[in-house]
Protein backbone atom coordinates (compact mmCIF):
# COMPACT_ATOMS: atom_id res chain seq x y z
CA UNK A 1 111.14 100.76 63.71
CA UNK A 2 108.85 101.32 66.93
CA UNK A 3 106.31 103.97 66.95
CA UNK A 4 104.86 106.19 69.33
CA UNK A 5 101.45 107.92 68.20
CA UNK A 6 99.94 110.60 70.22
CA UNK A 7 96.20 111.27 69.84
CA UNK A 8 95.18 114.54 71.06
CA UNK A 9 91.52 114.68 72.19
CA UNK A 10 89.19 117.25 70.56
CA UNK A 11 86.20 116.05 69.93
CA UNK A 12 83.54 116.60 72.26
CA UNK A 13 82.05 113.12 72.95
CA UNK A 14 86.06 112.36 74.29
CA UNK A 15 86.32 115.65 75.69
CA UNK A 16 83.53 114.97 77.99
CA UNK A 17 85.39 111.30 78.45
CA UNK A 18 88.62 110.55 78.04
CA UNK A 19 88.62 107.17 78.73
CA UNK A 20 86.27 106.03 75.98
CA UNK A 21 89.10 107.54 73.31
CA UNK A 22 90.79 104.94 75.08
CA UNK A 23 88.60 102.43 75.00
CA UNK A 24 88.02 103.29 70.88
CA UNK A 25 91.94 102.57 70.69
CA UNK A 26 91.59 98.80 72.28
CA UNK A 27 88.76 98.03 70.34
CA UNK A 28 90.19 99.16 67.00
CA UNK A 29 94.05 97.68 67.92
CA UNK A 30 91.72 94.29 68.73
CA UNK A 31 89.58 94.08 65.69
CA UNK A 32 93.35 94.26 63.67
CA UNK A 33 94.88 91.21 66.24
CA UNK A 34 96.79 93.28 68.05
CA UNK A 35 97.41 92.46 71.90
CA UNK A 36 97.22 95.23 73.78
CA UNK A 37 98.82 96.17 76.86
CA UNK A 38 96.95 99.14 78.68
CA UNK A 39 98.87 101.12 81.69
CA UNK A 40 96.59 103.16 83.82
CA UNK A 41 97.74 105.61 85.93
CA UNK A 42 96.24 103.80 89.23
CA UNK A 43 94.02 101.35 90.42
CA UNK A 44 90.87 103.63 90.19
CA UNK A 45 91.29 103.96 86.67
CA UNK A 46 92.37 100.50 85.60
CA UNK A 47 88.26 99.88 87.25
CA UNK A 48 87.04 102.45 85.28
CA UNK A 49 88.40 101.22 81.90
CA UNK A 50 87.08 97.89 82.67
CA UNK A 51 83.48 99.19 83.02
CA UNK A 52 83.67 101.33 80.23
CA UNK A 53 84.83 98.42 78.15
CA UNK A 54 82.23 96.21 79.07
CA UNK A 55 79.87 99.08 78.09
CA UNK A 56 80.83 99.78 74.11
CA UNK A 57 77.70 98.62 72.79
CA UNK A 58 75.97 95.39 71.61
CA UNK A 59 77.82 94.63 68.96
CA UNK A 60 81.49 95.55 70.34
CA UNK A 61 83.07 92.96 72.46
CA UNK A 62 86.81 93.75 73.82
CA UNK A 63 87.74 90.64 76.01
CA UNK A 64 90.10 92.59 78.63
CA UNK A 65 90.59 92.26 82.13
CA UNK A 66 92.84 94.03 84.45
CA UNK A 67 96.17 92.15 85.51
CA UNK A 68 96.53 89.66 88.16
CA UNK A 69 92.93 89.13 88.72
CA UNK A 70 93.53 85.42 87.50
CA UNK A 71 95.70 83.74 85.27
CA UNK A 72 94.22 83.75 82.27
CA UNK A 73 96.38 87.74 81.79
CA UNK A 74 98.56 85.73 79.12
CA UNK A 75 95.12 84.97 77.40
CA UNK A 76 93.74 87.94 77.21
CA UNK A 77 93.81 90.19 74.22
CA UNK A 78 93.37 93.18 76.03
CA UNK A 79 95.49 93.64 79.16
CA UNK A 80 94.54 96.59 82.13
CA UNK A 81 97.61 97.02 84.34
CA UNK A 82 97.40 99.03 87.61
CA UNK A 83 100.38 100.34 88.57
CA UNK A 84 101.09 98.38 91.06
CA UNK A 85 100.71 95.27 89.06
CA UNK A 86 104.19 94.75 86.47
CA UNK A 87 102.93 92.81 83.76
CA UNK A 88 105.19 91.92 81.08
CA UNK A 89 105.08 94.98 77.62
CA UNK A 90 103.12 93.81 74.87
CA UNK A 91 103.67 94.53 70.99
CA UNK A 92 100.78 97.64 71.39
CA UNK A 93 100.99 99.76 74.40
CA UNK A 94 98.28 102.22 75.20
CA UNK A 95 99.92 104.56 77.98
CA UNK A 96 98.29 106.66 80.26
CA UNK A 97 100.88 107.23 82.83
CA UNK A 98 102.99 109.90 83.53
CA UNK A 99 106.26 108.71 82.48
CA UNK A 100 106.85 107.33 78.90
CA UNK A 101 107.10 103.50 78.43
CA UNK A 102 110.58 101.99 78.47
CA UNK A 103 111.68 98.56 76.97
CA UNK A 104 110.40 96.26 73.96
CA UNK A 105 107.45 97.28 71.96
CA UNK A 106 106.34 97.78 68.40
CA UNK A 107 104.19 100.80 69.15
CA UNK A 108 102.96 103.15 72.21
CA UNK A 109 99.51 105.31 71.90
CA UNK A 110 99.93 108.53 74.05
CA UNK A 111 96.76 110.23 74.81
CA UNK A 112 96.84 113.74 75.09
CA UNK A 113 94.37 116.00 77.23
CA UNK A 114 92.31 118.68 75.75
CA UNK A 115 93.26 120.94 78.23
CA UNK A 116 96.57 122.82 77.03
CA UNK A 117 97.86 123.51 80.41
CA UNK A 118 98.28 119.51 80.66
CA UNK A 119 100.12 119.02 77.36
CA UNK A 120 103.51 119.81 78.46
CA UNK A 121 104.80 116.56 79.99
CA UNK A 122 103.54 114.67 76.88
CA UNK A 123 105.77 117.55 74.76
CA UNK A 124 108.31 116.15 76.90
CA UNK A 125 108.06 112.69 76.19
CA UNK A 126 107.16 113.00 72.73
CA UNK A 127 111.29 114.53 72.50
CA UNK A 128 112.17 111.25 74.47
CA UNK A 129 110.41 109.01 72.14
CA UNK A 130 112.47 110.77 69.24
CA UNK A 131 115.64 110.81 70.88
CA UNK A 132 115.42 107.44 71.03
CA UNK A 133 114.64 106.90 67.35
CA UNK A 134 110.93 106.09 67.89
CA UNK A 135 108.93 107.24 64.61
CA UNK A 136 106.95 109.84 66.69
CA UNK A 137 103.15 110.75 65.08
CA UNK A 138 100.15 112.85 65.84
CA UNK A 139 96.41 112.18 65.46
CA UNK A 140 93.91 114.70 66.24
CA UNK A 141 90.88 112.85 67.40
């Protein structure tokens, strides 16, 4: 059965930026083999990831680029895609835009703001994901 698992951010250190929970959700799906198919909510973002994944530490290495810069996309265990940019859903989704993910997938990571007044659309879409039998979970993070 798919899954969709929403990780609210409350720690500080993701507070501060939210990106690098993100980032700490690519590196653990690709230390377990999972290809991962990231969908930022524009083009600035999609650059921002990039960066921040290229700046995890010594020892982490993520290979990830964002899609269409070459074709090596199919290659690449972690996949950036602008939204301009429709690359084909992967087994792991990591969504960051505003509308939840349709077709094929084995699981979806929703991050959720710390800011309360921004929860409300991913209420929303966690009642889609159930509605349409998705095993819906939450992680406090």
């Amino acid at each position: 059965m798919p899954r969709a698992d929403f990780y609210l951010i409350a720690k500080p250190r993701f507070r501060d930026e939210p990106l690098r929970l993100v980032c700490e959700l690519a590196r653990k799906a690709y230390d377990a083999n999972h290809w991962t198919l990231v969908l930022a909510r524009d083009a600035a973002q999609a650059e921002a990831l990039d960066e921040l994944l290229w700046d995890m530490g010594e020892d982490a290495y993520i290979p990830h680029q964002i899609a269409g810069t070459d074709e090596e996309d199919e290659l690449t265990p972690v996949l950036i895609a602008p939204p301009e940019f429709d690359a084909p859903l992967r087994p792991l989704v990591i969504n960051l835009r505003d509308d939840p993910v349709r077709g094929e997938f084995e699981r979806v990571l929703e991050v959720v703001p710390a800011d309360e007044s921004a929860r409300g659309p991913l209420r929303e879409r966690w009642t889609q994901y159930k509605s349409r039998g998705l095993d819906v979970s939450k992680h406090d993070m």
